[in-house]
PDB file of N, CA and C in Angstrom:
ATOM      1  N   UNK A   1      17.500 -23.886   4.055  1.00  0.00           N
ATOM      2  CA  UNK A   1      17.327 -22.693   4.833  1.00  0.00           C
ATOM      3  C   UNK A   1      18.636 -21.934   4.969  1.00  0.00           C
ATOM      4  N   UNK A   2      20.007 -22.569   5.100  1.00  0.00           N
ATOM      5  CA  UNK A   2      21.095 -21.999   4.772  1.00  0.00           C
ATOM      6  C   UNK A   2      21.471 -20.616   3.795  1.00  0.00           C
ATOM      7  N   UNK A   3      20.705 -21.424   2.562  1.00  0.00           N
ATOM      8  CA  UNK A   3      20.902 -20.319   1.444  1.00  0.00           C
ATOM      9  C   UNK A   3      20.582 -19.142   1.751  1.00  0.00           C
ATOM     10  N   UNK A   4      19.016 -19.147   2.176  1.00  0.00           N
ATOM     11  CA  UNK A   4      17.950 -18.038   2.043  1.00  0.00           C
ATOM     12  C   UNK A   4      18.617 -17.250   3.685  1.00  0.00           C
ATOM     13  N   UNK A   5      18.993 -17.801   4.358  1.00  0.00           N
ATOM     14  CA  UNK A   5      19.856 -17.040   5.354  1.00  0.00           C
ATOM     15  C   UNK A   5      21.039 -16.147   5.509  1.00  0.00           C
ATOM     16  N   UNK A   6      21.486 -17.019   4.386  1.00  0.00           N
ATOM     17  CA  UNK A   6      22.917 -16.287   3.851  1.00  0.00           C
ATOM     18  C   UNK A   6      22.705 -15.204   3.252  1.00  0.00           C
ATOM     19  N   UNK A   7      21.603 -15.142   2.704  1.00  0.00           N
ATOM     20  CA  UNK A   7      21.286 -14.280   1.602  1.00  0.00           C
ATOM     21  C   UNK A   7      20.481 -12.883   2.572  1.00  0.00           C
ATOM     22  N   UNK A   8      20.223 -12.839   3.610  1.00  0.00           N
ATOM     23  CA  UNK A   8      19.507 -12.144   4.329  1.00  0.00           C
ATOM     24  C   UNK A   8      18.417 -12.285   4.801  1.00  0.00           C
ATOM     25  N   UNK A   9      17.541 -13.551   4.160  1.00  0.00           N
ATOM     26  CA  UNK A   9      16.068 -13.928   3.616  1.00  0.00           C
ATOM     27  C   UNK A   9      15.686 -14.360   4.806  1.00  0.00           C
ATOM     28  N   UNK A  10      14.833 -14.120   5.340  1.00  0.00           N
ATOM     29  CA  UNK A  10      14.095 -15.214   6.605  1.00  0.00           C
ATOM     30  C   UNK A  10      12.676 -15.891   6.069  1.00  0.00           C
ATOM     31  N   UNK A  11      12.819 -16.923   6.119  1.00  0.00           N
ATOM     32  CA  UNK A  11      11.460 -17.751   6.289  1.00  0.00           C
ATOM     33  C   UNK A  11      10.274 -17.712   7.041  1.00  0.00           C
ATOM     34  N   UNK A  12       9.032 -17.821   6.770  1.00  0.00           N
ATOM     35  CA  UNK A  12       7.972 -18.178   7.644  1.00  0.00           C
ATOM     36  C   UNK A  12       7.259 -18.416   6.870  1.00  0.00           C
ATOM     37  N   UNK A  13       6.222 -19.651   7.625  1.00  0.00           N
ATOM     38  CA  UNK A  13       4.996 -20.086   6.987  1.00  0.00           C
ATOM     39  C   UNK A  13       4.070 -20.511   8.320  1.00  0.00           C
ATOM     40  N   UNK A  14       2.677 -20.432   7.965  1.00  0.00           N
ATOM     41  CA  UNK A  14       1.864 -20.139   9.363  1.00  0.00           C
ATOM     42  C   UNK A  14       1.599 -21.766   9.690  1.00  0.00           C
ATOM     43  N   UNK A  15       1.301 -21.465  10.747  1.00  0.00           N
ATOM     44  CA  UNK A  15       0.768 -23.360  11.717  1.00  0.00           C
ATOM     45  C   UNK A  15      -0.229 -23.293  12.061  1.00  0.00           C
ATOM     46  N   UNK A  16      -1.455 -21.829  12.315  1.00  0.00           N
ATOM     47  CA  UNK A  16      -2.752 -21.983  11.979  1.00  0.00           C
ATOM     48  C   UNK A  16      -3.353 -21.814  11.219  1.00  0.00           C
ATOM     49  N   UNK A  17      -4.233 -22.747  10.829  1.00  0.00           N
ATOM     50  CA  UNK A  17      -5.331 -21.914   9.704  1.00  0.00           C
ATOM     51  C   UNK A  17      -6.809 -21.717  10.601  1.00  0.00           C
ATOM     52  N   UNK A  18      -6.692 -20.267  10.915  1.00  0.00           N
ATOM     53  CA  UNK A  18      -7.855 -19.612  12.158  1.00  0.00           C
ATOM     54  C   UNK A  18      -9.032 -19.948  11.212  1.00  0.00           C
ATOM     55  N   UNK A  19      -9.381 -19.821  10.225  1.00  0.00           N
ATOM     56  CA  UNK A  19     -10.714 -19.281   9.933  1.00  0.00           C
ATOM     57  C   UNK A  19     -11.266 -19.875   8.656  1.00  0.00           C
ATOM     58  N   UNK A  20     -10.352 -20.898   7.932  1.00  0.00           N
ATOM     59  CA  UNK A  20     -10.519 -21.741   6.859  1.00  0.00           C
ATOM     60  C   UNK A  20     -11.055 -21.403   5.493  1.00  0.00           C
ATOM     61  N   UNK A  21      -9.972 -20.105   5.217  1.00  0.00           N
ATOM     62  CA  UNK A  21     -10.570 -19.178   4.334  1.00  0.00           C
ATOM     63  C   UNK A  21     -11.550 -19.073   4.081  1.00  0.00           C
ATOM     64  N   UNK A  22     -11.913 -17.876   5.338  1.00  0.00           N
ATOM     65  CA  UNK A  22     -13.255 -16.871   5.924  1.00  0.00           C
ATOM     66  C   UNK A  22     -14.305 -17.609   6.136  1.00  0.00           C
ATOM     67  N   UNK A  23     -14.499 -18.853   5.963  1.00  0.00           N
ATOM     68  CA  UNK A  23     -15.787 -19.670   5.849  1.00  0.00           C
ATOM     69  C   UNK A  23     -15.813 -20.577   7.145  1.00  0.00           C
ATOM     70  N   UNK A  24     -15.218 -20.145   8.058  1.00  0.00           N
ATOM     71  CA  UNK A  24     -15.334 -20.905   9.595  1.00  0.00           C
ATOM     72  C   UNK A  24     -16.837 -19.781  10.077  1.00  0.00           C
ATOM     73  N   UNK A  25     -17.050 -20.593  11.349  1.00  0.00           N
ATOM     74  CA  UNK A  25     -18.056 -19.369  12.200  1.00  0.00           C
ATOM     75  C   UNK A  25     -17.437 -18.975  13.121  1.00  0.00           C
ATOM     76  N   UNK A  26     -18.423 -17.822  13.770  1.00  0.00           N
ATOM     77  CA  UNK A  26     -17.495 -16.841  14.833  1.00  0.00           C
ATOM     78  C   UNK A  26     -17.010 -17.475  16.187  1.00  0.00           C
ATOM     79  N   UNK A  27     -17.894 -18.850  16.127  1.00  0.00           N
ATOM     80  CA  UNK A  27     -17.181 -20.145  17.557  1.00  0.00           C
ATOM     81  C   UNK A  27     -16.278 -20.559  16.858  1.00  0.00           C
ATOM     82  N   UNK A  28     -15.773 -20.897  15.817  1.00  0.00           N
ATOM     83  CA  UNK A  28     -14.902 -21.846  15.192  1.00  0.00           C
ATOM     84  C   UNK A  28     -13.536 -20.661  15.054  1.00  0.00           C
ATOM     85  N   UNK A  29     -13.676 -19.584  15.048  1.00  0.00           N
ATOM     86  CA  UNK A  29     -12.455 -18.574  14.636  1.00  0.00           C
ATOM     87  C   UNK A  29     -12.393 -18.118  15.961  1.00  0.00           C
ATOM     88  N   UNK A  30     -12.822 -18.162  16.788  1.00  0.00           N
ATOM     89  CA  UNK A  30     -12.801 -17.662  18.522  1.00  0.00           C
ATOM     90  C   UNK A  30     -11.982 -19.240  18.784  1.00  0.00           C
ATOM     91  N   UNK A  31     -12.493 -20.255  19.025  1.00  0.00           N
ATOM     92  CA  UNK A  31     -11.756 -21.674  19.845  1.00  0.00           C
ATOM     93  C   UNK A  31     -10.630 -21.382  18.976  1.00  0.00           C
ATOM     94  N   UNK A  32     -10.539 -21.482  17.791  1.00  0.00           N
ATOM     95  CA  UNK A  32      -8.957 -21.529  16.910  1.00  0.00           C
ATOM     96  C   UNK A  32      -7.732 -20.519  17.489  1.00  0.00           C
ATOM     97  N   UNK A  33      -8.576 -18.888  17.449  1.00  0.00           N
ATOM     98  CA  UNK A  33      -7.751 -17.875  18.079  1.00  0.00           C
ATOM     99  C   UNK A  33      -7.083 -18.310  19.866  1.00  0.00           C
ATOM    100  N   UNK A  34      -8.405 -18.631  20.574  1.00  0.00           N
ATOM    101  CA  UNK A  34      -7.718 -18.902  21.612  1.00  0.00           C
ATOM    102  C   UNK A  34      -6.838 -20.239  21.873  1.00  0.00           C
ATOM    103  N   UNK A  35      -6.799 -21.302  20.893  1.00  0.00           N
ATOM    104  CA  UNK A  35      -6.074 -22.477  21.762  1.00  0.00           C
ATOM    105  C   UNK A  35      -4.597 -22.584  20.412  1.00  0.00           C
ATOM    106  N   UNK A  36      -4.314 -21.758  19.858  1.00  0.00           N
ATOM    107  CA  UNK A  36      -3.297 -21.597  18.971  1.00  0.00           C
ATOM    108  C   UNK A  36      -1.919 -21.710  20.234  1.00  0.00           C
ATOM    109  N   UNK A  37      -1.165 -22.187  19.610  1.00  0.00           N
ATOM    110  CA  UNK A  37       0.361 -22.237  20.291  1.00  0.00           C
ATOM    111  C   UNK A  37       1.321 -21.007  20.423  1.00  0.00           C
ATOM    112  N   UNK A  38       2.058 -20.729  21.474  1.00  0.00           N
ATOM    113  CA  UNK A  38       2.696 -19.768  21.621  1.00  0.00           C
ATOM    114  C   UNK A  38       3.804 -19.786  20.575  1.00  0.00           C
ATOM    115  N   UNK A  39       3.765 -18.248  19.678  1.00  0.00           N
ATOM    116  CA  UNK A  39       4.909 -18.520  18.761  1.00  0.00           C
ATOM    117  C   UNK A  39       4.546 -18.518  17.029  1.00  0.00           C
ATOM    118  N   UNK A  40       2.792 -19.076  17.601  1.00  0.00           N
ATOM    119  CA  UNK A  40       2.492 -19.727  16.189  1.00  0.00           C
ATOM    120  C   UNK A  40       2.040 -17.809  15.241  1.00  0.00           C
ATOM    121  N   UNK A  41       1.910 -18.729  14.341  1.00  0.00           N
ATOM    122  CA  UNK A  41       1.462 -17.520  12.889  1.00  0.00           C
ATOM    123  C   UNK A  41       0.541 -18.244  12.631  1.00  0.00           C
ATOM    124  N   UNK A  42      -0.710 -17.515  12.606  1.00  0.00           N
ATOM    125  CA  UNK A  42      -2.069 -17.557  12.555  1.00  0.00           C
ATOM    126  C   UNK A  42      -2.580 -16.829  11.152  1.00  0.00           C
ATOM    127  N   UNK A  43      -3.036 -18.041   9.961  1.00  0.00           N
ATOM    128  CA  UNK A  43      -3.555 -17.328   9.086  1.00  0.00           C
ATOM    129  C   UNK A  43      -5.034 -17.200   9.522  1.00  0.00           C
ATOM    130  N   UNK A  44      -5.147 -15.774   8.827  1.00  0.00           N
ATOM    131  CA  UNK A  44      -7.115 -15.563   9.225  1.00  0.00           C
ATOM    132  C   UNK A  44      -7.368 -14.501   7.613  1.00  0.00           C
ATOM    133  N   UNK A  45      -8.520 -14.514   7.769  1.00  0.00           N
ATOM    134  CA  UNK A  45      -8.923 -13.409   6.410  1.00  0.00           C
ATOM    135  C   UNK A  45      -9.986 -12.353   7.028  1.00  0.00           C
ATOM    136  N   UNK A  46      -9.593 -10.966   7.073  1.00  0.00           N
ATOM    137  CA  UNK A  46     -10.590 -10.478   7.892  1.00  0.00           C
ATOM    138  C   UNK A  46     -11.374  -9.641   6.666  1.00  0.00           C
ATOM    139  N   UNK A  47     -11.337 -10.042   5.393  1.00  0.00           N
ATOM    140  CA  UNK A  47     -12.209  -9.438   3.978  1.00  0.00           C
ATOM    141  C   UNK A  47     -13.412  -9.857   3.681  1.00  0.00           C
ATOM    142  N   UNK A  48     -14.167 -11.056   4.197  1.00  0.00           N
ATOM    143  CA  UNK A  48     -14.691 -11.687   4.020  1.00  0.00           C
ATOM    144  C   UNK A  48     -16.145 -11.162   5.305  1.00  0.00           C
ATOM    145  N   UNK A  49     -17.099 -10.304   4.180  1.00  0.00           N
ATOM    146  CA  UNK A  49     -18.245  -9.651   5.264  1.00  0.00           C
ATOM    147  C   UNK A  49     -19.066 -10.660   5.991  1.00  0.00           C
ATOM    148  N   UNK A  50     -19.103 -12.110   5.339  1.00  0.00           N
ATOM    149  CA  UNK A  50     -20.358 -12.837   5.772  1.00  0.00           C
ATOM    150  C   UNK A  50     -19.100 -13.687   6.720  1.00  0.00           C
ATOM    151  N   UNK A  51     -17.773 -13.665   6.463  1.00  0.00           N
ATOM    152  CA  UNK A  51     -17.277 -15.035   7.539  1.00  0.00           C
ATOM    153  C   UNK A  51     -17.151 -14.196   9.215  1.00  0.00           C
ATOM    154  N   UNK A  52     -16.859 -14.771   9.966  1.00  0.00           N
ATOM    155  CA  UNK A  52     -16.553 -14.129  11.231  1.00  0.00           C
ATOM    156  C   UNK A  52     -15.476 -13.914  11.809  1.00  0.00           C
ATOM    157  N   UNK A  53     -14.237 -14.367  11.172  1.00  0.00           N
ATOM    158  CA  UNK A  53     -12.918 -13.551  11.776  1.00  0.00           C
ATOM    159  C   UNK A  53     -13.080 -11.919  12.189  1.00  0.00           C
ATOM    160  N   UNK A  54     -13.078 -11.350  11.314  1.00  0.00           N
ATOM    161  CA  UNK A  54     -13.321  -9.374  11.603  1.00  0.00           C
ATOM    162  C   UNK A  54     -13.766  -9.301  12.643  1.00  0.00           C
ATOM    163  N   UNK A  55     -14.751  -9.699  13.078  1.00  0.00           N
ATOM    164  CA  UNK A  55     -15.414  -9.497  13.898  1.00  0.00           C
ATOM    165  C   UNK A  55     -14.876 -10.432  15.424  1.00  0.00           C
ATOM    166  N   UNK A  56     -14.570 -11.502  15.358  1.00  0.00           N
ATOM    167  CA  UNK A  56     -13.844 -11.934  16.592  1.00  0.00           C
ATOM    168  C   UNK A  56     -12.506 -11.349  16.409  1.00  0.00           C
ATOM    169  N   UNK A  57     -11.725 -11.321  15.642  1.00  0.00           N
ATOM    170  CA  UNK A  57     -10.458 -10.622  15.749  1.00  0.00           C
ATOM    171  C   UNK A  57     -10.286  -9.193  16.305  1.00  0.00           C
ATOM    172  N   UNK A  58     -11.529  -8.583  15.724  1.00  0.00           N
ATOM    173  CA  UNK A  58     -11.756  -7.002  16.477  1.00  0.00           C
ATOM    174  C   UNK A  58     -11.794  -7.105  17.899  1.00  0.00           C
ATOM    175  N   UNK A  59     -12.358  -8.168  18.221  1.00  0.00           N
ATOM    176  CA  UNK A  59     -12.952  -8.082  20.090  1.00  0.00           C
ATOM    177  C   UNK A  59     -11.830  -9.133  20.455  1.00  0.00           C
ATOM    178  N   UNK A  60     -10.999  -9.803  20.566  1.00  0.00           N
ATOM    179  CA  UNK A  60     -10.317 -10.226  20.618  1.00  0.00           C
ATOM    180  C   UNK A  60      -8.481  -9.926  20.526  1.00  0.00           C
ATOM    181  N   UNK A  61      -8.422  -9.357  20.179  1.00  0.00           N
ATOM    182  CA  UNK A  61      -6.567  -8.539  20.022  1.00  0.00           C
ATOM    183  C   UNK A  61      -6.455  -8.002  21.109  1.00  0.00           C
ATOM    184  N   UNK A  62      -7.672  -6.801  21.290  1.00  0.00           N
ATOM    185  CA  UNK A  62      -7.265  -6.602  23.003  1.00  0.00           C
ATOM    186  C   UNK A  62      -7.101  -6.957  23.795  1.00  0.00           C
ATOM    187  N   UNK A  63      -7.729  -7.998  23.864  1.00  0.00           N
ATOM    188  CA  UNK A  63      -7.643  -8.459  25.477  1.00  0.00           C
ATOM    189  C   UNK A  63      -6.654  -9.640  25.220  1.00  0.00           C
ATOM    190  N   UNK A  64      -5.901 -10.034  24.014  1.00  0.00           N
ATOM    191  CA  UNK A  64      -5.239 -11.421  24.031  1.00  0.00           C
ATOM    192  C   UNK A  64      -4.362 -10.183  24.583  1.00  0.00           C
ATOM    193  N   UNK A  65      -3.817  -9.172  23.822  1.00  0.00           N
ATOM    194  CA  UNK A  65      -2.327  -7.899  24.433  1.00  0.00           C
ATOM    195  C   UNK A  65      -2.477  -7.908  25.585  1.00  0.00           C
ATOM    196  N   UNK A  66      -3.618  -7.484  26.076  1.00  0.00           N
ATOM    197  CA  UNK A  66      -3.516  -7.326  27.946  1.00  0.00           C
ATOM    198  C   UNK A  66      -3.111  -8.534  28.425  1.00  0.00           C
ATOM    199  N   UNK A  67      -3.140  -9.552  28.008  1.00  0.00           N
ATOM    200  CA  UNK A  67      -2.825 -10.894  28.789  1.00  0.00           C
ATOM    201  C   UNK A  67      -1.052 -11.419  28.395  1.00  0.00           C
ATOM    202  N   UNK A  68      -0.879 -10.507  27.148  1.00  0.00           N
ATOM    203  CA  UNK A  68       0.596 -10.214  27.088  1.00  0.00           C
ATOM    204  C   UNK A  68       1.514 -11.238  25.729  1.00  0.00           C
ATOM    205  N   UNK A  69      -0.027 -11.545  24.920  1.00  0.00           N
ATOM    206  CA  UNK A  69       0.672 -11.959  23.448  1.00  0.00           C
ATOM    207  C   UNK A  69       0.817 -10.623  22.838  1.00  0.00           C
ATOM    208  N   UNK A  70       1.688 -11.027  22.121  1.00  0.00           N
ATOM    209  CA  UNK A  70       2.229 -10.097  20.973  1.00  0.00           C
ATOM    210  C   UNK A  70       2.110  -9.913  19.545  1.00  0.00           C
ATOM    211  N   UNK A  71       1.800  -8.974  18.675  1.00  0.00           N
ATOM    212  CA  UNK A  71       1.368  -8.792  17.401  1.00  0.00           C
ATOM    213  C   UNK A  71       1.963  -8.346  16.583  1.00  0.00           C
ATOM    214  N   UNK A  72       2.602  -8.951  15.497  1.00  0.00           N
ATOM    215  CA  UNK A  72       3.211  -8.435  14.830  1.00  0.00           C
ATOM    216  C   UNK A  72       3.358  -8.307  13.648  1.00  0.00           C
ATOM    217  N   UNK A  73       3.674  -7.745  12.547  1.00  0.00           N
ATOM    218  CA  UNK A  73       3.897  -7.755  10.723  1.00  0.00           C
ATOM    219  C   UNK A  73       4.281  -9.227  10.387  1.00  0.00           C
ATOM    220  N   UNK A  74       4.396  -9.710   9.734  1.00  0.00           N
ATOM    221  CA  UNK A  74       5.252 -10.374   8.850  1.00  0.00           C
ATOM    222  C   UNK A  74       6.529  -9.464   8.252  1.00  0.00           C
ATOM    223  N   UNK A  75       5.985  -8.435   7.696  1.00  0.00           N
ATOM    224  CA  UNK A  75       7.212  -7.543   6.903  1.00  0.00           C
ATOM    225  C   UNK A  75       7.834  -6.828   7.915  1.00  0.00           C
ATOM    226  N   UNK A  76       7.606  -6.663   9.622  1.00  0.00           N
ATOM    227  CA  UNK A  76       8.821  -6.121   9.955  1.00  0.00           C
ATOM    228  C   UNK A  76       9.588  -6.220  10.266  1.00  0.00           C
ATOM    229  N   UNK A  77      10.582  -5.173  10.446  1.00  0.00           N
ATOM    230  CA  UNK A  77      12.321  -5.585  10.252  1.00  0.00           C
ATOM    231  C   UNK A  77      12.442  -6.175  12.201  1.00  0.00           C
ATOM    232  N   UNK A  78      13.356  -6.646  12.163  1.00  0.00           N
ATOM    233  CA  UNK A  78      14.196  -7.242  13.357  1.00  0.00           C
ATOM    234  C   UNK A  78      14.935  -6.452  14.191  1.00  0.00           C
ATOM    235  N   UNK A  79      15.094  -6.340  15.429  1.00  0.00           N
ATOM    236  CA  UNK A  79      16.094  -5.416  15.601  1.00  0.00           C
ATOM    237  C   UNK A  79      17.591  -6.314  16.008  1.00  0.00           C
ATOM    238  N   UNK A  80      18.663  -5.678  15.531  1.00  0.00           N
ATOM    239  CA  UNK A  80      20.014  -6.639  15.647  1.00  0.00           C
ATOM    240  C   UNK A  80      20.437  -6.632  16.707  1.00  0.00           C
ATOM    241  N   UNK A  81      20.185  -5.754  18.025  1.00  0.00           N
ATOM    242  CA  UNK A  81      20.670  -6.268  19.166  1.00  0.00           C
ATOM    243  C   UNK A  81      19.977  -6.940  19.704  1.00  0.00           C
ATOM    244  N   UNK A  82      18.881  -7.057  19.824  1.00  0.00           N
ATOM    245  CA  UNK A  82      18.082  -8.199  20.476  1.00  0.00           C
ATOM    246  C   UNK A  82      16.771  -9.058  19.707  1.00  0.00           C
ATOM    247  N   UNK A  83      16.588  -8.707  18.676  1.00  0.00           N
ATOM    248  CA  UNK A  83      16.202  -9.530  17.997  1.00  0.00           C
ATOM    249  C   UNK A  83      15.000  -9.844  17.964  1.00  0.00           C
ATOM    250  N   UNK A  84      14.177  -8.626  18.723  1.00  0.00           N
ATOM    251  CA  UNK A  84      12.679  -8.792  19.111  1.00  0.00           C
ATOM    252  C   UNK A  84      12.033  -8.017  18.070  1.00  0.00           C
ATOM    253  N   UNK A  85      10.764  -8.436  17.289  1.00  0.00           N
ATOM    254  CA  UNK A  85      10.367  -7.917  15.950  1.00  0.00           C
ATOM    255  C   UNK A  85       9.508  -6.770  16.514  1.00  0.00           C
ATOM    256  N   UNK A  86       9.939  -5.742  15.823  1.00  0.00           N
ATOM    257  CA  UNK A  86       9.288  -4.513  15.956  1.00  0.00           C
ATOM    258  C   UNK A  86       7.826  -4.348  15.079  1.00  0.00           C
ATOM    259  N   UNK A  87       7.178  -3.891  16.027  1.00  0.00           N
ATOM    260  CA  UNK A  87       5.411  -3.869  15.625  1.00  0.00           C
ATOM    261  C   UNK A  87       4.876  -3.193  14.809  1.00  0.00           C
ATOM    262  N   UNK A  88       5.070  -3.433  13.254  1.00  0.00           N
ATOM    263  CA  UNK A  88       4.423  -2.633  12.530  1.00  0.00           C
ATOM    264  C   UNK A  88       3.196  -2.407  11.545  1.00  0.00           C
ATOM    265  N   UNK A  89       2.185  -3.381  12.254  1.00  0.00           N
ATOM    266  CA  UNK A  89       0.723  -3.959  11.591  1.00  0.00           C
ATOM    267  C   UNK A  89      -0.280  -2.935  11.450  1.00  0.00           C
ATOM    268  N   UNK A  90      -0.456  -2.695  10.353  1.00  0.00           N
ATOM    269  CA  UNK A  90      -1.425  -1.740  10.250  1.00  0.00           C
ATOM    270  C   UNK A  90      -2.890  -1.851  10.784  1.00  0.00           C
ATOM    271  N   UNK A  91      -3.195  -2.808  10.904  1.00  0.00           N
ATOM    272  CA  UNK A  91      -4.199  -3.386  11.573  1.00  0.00           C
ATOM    273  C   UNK A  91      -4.612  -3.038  12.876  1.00  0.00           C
ATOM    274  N   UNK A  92      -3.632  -3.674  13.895  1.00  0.00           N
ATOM    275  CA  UNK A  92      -3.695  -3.661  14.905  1.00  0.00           C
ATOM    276  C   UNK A  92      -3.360  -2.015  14.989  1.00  0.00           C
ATOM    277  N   UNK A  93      -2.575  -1.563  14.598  1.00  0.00           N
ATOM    278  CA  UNK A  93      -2.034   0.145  14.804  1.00  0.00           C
ATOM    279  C   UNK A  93      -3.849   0.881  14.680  1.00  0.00           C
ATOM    280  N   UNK A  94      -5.097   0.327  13.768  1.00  0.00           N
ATOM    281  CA  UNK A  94      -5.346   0.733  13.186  1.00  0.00           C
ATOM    282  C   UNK A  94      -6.958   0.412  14.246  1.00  0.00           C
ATOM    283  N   UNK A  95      -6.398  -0.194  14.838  1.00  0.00           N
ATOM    284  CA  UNK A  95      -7.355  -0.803  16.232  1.00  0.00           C
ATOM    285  C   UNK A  95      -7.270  -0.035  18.028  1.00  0.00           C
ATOM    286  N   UNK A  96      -5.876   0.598  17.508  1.00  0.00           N
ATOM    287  CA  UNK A  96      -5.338   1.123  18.790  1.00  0.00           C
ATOM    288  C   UNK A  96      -4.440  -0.057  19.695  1.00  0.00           C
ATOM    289  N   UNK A  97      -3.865  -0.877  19.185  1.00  0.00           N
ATOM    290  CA  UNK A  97      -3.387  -2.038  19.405  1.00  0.00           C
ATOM    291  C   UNK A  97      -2.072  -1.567  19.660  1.00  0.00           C
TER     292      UNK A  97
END
């Protein structure tokens, strides 16, 4: 991790798998969304018309924000004085999020 630091590079790889590529149900991608760990990166697939992420993830983002988790890119940049990742998900932007 040294290298890829030095180099500018930051790492991440996710600690949930929400939705078990798209083929969970809409109880199984709801319990996953809600009992995930603070911090964690949550893979989900919301392409998938017959699985049920899209659809719990739609009704769900809001009200996890009102309760005061946070959403964010993978690709966005950092800010250098404090280091809090700036929100640039098209998704959620795309939800009113």
């Amino acid at each position: 991790m040294e290298i890829t630091h030095s180099h500018g590079i930051q790492l991440a790889g996710f600690a949930a798998n929400d939705d078990a590529g798209a083929t969970a149900t809409r109880a199984t991608v709801t319990y996953q969304l809600a009992t995930t760990s603070e911090g964690a990166i949550v893979l989900a697939h919301t392409n998938e018309p017959s699985g049920g992420t899209a659809v719990v993830m739609r009704a769900a983002l809001a009200s996890l924000r009102d309760k005061g988790t946070r959403f964010v890119h993978l690709g966005a940049q950092t800010c250098p004085s404090n280091r809090q990742v700036l929100h640039t998900c098209p998704y959620c932007c795309a939800l009113g999020i």
